[in-house]
N, C-alpha and C. Protein backbone atom coordinates (compact mmCIF):
# COMPACT_ATOMS: atom_id res chain seq x y z
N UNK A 1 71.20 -49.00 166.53
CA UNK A 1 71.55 -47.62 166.32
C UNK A 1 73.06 -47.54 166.11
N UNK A 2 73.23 -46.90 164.86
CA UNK A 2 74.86 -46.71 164.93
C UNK A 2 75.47 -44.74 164.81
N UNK A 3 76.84 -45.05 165.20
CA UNK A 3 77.41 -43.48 165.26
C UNK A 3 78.48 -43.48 164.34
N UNK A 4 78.50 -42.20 164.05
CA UNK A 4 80.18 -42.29 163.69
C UNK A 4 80.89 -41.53 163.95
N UNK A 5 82.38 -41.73 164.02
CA UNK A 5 82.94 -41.30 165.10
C UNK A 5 84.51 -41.02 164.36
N UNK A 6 84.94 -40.00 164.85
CA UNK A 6 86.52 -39.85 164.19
C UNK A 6 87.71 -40.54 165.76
N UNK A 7 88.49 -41.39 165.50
CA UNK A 7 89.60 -41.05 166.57
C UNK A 7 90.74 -39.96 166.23
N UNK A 8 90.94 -39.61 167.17
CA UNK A 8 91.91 -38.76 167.10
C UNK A 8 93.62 -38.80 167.84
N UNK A 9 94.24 -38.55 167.34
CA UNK A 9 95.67 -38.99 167.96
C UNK A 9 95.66 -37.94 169.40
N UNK A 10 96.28 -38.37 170.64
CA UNK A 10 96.79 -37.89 171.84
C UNK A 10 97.56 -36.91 171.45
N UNK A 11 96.84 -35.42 171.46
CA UNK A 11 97.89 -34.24 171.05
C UNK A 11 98.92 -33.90 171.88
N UNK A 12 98.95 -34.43 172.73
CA UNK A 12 99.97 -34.67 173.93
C UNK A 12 101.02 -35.49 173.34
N UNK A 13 101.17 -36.18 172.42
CA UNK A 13 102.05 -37.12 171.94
C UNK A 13 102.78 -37.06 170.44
N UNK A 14 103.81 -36.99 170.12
CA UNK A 14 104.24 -36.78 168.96
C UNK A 14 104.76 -38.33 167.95
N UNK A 15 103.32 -39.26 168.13
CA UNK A 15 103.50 -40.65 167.69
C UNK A 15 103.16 -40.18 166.07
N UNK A 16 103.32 -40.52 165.08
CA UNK A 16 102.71 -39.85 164.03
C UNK A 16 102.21 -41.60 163.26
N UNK A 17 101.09 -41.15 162.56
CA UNK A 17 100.53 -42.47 161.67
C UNK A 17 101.54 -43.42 161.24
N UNK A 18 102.73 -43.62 160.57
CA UNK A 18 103.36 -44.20 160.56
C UNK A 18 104.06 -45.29 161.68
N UNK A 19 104.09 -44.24 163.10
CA UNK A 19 104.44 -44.73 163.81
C UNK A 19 103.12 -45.77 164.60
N UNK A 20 102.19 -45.46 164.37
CA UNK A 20 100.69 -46.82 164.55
C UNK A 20 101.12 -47.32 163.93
N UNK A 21 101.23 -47.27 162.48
CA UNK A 21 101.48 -48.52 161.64
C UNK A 21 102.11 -49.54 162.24
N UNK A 22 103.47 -48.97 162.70
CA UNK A 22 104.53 -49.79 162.87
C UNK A 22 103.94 -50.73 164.14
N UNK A 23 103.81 -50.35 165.07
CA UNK A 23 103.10 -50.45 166.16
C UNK A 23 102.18 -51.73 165.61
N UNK A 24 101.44 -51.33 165.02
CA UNK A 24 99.68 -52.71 164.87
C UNK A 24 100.95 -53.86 163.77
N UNK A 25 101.65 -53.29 163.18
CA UNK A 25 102.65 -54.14 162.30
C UNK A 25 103.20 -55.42 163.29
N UNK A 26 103.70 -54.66 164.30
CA UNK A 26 104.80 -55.68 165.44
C UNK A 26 103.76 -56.31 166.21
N UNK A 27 102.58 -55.58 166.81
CA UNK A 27 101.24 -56.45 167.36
C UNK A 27 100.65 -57.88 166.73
N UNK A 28 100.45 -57.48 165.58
CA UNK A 28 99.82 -58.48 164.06
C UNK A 28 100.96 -59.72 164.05
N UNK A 29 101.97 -59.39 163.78
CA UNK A 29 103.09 -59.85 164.14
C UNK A 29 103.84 -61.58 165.91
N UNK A 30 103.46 -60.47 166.54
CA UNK A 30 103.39 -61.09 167.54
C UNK A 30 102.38 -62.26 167.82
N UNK A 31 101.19 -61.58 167.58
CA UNK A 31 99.73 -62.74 168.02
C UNK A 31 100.25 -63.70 166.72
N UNK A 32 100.59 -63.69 165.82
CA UNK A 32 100.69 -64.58 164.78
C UNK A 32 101.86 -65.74 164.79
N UNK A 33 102.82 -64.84 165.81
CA UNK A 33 103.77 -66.11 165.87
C UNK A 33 103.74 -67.07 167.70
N UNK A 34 102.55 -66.18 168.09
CA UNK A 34 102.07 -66.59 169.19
C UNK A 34 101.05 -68.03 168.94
N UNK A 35 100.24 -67.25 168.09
CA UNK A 35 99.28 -68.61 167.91
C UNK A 35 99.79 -70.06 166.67
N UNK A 36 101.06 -69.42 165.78
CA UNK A 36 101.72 -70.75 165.56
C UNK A 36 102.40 -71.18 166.91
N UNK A 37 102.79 -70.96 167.65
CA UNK A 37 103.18 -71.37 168.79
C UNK A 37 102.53 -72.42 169.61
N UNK A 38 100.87 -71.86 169.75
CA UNK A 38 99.94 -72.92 170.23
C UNK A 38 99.71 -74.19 169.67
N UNK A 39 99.66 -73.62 168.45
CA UNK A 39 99.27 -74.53 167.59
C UNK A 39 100.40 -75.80 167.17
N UNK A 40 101.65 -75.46 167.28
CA UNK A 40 102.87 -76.58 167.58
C UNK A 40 102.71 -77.64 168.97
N UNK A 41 102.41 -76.46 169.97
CA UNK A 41 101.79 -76.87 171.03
C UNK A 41 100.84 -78.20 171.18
N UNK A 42 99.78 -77.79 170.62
CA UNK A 42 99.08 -78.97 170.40
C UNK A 42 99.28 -80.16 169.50
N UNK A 43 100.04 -79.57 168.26
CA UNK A 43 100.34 -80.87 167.47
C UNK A 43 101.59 -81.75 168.42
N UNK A 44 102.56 -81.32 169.19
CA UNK A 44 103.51 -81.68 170.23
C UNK A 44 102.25 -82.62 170.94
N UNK A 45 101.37 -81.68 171.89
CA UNK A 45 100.61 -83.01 172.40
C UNK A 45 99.76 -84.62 172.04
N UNK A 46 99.14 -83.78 170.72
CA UNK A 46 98.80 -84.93 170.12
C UNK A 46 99.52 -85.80 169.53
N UNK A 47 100.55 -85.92 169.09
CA UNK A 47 101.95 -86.81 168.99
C UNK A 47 102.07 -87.75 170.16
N UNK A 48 102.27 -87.00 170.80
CA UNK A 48 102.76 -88.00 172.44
C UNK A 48 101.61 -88.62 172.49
N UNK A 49 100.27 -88.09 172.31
CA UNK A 49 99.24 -89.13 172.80
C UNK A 49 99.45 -90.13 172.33
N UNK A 50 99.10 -90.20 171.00
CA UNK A 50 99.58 -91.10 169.63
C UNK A 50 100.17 -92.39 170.33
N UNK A 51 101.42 -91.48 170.30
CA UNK A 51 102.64 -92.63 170.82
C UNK A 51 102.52 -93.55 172.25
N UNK A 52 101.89 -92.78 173.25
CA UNK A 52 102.03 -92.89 174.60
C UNK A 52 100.74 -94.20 174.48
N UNK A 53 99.10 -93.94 173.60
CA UNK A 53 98.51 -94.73 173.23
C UNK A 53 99.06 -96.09 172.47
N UNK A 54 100.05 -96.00 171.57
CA UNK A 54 100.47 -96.99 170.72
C UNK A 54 101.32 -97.91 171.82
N UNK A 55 102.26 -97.16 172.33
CA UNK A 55 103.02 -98.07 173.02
C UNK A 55 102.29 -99.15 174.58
N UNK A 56 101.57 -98.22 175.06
CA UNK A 56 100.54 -98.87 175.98
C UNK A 56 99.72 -100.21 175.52
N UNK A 57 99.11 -100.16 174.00
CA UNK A 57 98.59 -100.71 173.90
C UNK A 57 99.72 -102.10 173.20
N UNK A 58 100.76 -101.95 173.09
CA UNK A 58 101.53 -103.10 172.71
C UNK A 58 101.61 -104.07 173.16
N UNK A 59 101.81 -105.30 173.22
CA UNK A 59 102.31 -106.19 173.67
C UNK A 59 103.60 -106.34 173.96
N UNK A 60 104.72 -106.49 175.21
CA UNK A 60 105.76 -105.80 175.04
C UNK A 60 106.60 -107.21 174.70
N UNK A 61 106.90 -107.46 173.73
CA UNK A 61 108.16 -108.90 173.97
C UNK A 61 109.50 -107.81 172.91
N UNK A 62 110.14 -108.87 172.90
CA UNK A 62 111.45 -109.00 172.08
C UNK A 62 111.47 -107.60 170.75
N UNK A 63 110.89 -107.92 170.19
CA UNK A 63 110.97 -107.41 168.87
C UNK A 63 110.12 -105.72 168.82
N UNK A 64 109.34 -105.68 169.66
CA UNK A 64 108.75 -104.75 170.14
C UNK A 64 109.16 -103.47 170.71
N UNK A 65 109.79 -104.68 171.87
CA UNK A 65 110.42 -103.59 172.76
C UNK A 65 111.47 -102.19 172.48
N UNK A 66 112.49 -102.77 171.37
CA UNK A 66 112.91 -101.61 170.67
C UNK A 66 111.97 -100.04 170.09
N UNK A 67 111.42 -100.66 169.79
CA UNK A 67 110.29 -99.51 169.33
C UNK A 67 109.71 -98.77 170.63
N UNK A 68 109.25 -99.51 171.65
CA UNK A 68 108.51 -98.85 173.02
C UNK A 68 110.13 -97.99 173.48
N UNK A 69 111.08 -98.29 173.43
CA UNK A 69 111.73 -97.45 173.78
C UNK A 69 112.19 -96.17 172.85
N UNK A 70 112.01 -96.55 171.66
CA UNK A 70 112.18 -95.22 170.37
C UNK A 70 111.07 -94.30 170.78
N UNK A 71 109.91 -94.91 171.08
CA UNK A 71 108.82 -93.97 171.57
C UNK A 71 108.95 -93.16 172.16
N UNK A 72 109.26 -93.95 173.74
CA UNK A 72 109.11 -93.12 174.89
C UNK A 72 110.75 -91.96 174.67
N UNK A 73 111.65 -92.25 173.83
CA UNK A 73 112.64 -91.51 173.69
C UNK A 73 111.89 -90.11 172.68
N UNK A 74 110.89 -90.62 171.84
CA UNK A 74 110.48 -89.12 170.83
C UNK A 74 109.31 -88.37 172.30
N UNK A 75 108.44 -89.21 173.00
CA UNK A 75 107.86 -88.60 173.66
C UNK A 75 108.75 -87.58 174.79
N UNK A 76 109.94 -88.33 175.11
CA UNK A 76 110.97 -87.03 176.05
C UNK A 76 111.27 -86.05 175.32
N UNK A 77 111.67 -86.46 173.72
CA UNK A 77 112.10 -84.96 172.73
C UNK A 77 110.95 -84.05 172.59
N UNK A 78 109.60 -84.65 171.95
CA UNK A 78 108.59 -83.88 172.23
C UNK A 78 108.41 -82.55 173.67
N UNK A 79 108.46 -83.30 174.60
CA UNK A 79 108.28 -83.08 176.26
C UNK A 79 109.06 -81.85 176.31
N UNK A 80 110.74 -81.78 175.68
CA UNK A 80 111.22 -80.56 175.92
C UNK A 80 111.24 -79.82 174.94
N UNK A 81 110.71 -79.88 173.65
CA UNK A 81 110.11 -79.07 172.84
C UNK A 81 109.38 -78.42 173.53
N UNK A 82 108.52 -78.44 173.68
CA UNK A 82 106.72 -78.53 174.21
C UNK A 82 107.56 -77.11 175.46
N UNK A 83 108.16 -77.70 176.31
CA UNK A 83 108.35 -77.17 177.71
C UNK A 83 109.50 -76.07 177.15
N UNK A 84 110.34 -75.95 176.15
CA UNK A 84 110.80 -75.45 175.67
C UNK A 84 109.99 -73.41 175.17
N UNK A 85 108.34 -74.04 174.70
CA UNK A 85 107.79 -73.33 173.91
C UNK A 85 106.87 -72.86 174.91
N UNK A 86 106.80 -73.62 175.70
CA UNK A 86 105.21 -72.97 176.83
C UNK A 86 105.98 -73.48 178.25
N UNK A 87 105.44 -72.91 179.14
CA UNK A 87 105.64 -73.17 180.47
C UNK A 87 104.88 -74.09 181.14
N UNK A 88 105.30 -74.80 180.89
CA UNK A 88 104.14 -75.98 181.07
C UNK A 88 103.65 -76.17 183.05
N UNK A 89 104.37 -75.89 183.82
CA UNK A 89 104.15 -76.50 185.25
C UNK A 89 103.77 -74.92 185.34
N UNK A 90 103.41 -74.13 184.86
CA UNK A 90 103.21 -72.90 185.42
C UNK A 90 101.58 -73.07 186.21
N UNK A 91 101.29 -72.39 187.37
CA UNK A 91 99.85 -72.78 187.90
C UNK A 91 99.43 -71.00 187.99
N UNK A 92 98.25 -71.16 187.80
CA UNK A 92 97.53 -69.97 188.21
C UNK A 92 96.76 -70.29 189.59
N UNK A 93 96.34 -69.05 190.06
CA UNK A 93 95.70 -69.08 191.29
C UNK A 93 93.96 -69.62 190.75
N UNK A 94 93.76 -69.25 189.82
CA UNK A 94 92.51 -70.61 189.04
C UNK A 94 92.95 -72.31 189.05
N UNK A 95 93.72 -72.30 189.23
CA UNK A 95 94.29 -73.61 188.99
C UNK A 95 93.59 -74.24 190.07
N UNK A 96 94.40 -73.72 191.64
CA UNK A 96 94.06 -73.92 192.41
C UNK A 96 92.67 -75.16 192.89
């Protein structure tokens, strides 16, 4: 079953259509540079895995070792990117 329905603006309020616009404009806005945000987020994590996998699985001698340390040096740049963009140690009471 469907209705239809008018909304109507809060006549109590002198917001005028334009001013929604603007409003759902800066909303639209926000979630969009929110969820590129996540989404850096995760490419940040999956990087480090990458790396954190590659270097683990090395064999560490001589010639190597340079590189395990270039790693673990992009995995710290990553790390404060990352912590930079999200709060990473933040806990919720779900956490718990």
């Amino acid at each position: 079953m469907t209705e239809s329905f008018e909304v109507k603006p809060d006549p109590r309020l002198t917001t005028t259509a334009a001013d929604y616009a603007k409003q759902l404009d800066l909303a639209l806005k926000i979630r969009d540079k929110l969820t590129e945000t996540h989404n850096a987020i995760i490419q940040i994590r999956d990087v480090k895995k990458q790396v954190e996998d590659w270097a683990g699985a090395s064999p560490v001698n001589q010639m190597l070792k340079r590189s395990l340390i270039a790693a673990r040096a992009l995995n710290k740049k990553l790390t404060e990117v990352e912590e930079a963009l999200y709060q990473t140690r933040n806990q919720s009471s779900q956490d718990l």
